[in-house]
N, C-alpha and C. Protein backbone atom coordinates (compact mmCIF):
# COMPACT_ATOMS: atom_id res chain seq x y z
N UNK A 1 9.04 21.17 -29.56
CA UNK A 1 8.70 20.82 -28.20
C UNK A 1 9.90 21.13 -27.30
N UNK A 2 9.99 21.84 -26.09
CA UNK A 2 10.30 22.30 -25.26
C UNK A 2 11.02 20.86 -24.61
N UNK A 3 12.52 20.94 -24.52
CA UNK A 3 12.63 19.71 -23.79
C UNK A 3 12.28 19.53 -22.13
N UNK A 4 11.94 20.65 -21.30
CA UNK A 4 11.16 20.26 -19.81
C UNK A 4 9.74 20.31 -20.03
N UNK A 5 9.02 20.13 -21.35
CA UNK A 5 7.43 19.29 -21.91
C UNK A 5 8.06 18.34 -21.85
N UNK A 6 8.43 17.47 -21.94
CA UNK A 6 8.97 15.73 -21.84
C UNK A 6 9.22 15.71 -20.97
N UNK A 7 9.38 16.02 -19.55
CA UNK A 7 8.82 15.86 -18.42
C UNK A 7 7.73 15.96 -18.01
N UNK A 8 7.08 16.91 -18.64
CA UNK A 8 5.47 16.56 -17.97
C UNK A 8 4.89 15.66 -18.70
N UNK A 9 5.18 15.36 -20.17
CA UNK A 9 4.67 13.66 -20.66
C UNK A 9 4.66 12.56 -20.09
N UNK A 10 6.39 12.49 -19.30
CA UNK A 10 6.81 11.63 -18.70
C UNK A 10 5.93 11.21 -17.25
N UNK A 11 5.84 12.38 -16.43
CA UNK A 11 4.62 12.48 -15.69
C UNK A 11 3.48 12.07 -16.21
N UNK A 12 3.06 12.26 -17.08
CA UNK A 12 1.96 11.36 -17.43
C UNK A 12 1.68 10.43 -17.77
N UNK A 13 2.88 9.56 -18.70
CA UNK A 13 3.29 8.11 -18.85
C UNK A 13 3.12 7.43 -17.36
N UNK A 14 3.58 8.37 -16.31
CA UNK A 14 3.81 7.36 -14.83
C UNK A 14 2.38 7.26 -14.48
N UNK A 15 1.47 8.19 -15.01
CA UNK A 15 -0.20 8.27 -13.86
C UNK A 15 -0.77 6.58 -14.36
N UNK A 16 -0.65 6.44 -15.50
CA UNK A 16 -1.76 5.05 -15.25
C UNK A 16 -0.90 3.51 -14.28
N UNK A 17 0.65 3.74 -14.96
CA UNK A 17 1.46 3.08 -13.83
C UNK A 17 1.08 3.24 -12.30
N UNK A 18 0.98 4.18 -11.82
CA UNK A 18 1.04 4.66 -10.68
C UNK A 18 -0.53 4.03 -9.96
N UNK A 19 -1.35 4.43 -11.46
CA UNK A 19 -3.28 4.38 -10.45
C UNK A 19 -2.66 2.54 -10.47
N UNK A 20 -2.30 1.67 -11.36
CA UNK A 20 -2.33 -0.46 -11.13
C UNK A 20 -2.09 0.00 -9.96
N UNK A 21 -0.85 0.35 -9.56
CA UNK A 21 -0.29 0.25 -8.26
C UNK A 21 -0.98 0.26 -7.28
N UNK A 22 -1.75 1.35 -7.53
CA UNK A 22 -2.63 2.12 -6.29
C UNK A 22 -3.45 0.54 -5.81
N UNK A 23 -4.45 0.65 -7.14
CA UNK A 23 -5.43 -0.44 -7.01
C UNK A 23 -5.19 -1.86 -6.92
N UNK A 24 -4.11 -2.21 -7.45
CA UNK A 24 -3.60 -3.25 -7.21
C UNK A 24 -3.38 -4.09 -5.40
N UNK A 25 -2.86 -2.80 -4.43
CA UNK A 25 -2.56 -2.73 -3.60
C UNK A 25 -3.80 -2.51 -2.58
N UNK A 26 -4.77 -1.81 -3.22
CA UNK A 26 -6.04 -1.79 -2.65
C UNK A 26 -7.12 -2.67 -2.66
N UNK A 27 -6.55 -3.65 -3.74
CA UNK A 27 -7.80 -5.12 -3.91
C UNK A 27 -6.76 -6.31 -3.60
N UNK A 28 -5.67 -6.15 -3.11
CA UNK A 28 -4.77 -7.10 -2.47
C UNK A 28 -4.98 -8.47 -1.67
N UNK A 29 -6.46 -7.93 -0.80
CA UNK A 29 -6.74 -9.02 0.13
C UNK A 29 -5.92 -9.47 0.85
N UNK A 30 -5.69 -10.55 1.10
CA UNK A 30 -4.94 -11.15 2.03
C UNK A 30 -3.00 -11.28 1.60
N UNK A 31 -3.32 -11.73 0.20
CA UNK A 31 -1.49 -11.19 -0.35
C UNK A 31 -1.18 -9.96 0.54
N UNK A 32 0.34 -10.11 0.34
CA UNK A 32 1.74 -9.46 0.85
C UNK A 32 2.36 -8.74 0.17
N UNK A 33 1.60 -7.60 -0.45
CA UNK A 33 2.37 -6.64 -1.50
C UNK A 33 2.88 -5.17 -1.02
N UNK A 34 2.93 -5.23 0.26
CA UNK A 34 4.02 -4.28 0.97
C UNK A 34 5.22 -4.57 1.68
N UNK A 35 6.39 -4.11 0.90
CA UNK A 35 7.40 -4.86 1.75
C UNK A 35 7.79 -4.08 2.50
N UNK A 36 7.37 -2.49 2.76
CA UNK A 36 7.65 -1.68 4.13
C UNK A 36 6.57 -2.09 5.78
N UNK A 37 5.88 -3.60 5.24
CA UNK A 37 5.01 -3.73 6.03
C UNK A 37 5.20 -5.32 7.08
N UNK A 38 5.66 -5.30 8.14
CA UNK A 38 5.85 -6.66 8.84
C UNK A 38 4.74 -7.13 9.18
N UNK A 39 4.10 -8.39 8.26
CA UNK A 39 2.53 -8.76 7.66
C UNK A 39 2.76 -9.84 9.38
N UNK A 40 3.97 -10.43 10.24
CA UNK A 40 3.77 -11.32 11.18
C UNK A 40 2.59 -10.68 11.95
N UNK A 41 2.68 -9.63 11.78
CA UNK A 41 2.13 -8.40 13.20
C UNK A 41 0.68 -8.02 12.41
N UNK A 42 0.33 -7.99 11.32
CA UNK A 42 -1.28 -7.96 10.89
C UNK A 42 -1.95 -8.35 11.25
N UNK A 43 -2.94 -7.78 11.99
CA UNK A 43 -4.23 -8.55 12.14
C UNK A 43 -5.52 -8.47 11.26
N UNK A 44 -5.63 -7.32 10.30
CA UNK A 44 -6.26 -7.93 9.35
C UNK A 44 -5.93 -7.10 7.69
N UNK A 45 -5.53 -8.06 7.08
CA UNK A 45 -4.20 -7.14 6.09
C UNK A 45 -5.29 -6.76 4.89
N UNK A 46 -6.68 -7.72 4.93
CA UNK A 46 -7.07 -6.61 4.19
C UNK A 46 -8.03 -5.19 4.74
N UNK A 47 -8.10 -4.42 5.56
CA UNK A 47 -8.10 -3.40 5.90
C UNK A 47 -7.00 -2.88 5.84
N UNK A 48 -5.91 -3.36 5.82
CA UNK A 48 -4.32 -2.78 5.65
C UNK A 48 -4.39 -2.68 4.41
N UNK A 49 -4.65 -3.13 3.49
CA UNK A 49 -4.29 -2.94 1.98
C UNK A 49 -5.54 -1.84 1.23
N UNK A 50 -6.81 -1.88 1.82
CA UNK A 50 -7.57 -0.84 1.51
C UNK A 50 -7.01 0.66 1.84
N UNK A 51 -6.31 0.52 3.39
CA UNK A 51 -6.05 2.05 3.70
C UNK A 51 -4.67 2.23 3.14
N UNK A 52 -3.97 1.17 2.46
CA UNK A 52 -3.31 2.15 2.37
C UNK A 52 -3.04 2.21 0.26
N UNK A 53 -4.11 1.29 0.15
CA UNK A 53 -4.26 1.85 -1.64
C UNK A 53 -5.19 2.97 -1.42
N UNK A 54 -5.85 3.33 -0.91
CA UNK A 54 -6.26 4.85 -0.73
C UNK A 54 -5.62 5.93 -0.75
N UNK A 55 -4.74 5.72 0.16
CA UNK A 55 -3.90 6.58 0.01
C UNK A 55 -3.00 6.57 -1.17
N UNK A 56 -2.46 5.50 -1.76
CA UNK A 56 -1.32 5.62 -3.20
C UNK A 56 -1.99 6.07 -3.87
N UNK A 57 -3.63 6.23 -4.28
CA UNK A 57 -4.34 6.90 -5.39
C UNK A 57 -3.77 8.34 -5.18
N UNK A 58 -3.01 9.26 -4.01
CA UNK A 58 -2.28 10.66 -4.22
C UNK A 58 -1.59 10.29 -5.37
N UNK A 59 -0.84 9.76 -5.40
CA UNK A 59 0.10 9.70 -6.37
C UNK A 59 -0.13 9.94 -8.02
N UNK A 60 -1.42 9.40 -8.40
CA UNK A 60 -1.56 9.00 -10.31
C UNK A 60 -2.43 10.83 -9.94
N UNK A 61 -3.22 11.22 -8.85
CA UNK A 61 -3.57 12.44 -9.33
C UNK A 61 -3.03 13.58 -9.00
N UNK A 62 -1.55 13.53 -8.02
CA UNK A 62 -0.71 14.39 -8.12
C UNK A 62 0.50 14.24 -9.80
N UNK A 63 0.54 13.44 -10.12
CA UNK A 63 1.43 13.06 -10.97
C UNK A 63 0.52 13.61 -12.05
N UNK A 64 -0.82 13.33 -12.37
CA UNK A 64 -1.64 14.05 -13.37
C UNK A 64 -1.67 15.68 -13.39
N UNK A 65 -2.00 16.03 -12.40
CA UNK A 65 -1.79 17.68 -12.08
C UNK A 65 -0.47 17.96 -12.54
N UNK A 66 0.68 17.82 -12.06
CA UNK A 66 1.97 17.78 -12.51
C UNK A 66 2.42 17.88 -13.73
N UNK A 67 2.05 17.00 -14.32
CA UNK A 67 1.83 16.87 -15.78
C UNK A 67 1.25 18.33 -16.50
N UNK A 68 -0.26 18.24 -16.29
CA UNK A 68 -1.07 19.48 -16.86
C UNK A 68 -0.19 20.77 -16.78
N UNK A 69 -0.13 20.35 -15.25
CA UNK A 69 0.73 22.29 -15.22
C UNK A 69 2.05 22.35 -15.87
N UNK A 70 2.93 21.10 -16.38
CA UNK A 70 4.46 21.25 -16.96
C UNK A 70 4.09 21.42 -18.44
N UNK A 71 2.67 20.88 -18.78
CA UNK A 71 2.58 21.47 -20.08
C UNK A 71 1.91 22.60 -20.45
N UNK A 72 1.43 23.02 -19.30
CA UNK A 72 0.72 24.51 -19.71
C UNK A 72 2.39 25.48 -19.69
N UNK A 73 3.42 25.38 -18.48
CA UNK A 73 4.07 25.97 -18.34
C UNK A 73 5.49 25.32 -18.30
N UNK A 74 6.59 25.07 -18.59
CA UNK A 74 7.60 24.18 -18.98
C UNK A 74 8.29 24.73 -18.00
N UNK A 75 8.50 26.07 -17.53
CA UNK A 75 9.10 26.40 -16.52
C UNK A 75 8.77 25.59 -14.92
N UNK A 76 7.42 25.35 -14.65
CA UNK A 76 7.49 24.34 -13.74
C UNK A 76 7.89 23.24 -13.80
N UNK A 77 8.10 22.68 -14.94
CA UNK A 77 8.20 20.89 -15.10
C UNK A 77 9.37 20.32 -13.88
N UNK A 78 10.27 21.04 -13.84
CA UNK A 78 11.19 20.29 -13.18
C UNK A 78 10.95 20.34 -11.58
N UNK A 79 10.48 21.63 -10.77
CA UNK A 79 10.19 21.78 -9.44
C UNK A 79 8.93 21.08 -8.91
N UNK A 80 7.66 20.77 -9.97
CA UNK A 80 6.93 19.57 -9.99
C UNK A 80 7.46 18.46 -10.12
N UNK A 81 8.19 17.77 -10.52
CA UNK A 81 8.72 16.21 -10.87
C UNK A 81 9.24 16.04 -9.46
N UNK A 82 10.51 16.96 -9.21
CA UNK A 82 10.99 17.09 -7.71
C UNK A 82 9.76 17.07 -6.89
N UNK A 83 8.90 18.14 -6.83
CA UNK A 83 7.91 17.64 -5.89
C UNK A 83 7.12 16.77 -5.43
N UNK A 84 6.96 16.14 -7.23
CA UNK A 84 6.44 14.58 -6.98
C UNK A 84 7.02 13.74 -6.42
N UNK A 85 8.43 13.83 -6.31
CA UNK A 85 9.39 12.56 -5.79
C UNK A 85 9.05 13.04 -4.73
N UNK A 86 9.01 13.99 -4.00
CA UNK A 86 9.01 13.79 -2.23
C UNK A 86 8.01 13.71 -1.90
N UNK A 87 6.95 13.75 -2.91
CA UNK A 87 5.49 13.22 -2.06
C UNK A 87 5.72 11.31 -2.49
N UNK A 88 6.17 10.89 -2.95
CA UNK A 88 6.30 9.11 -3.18
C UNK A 88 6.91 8.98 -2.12
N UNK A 89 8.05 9.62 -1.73
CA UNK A 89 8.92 9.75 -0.56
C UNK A 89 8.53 9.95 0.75
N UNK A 90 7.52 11.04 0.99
CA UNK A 90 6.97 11.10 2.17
C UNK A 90 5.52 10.34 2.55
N UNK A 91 5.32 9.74 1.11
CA UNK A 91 4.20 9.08 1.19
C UNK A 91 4.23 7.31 1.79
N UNK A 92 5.95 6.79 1.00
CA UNK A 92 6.24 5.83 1.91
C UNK A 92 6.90 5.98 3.28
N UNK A 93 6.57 6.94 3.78
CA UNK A 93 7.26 7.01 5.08
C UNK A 93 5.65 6.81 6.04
N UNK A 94 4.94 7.86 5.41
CA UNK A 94 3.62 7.83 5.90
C UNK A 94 2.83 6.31 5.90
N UNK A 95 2.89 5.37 4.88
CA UNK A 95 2.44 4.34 4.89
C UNK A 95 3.28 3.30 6.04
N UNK A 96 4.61 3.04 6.30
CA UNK A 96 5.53 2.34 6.57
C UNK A 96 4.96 2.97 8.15
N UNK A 97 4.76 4.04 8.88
CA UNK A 97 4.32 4.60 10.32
C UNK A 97 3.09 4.07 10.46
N UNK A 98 2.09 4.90 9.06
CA UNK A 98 0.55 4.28 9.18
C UNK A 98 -0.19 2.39 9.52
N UNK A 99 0.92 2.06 9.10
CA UNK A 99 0.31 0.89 8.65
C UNK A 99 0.87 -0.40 10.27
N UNK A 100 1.28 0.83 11.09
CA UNK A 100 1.13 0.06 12.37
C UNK A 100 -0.27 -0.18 13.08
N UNK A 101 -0.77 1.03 12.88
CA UNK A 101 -1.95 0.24 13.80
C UNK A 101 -2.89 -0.58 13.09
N UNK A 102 -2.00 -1.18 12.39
CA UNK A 102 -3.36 -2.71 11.90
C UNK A 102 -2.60 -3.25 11.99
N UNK A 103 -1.20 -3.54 13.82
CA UNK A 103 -0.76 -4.63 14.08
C UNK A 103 -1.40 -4.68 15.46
N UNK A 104 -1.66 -5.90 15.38
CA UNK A 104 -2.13 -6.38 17.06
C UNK A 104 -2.15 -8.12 17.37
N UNK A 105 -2.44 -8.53 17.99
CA UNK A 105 -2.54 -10.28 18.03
C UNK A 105 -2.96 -11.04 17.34
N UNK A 106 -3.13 -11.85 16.63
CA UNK A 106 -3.98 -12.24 15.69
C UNK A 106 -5.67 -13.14 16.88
């Protein structure tokens, strides 16, 4: 085994981690499981926690793709892993902007 195939394993070890997260965050309800999120200013956090576990589901099926293609080809493994980090990266930037307009008065 190719040691950049153990990166795309590793990528795949993270997808079922990654989908709790997602869903976890998407059946949240009224809990406080974003800490890029100032919950004083929510007005209704569970529509906040639906939109934005919707969106973390990118993550377990970019991280799955990732995977597939580092083991079809070992030469990608590493410019995928990198790529995955800046989509987690630009993905909490996107949530932390997004997740203003579900602030308003209560």
């Amino acid at each position: 085994m190719d040691k950049l195939q153990i990166l795309g394993i590793v990528q795949f070890i993270a997808v079922p981690v990654l989908l709790v997260i997602a869903l976890a965050v998407r059946f949240a309800g009224n809990s406080k499981p974003l800490n890029i999120v100032n919950y004083a200013n929510v007005k209704d956090t569970t529509a906040l926690h639906r939109w934005a576990g919707n969106r973390l589901l990118i993550l377990p099926i970019a991280f799955a793709a990732a995977g597939v293609l580092s083991l079809k080809d070992p030469a990608l493994a590493l410019p995928l892993l990198g790529a995955t980090v800046w989509l987690v990266i630009g993905l909490c930037i996107y949530l932390a902007i997004g997740s203003r307009k579900f602030e308003g008065t209560h």
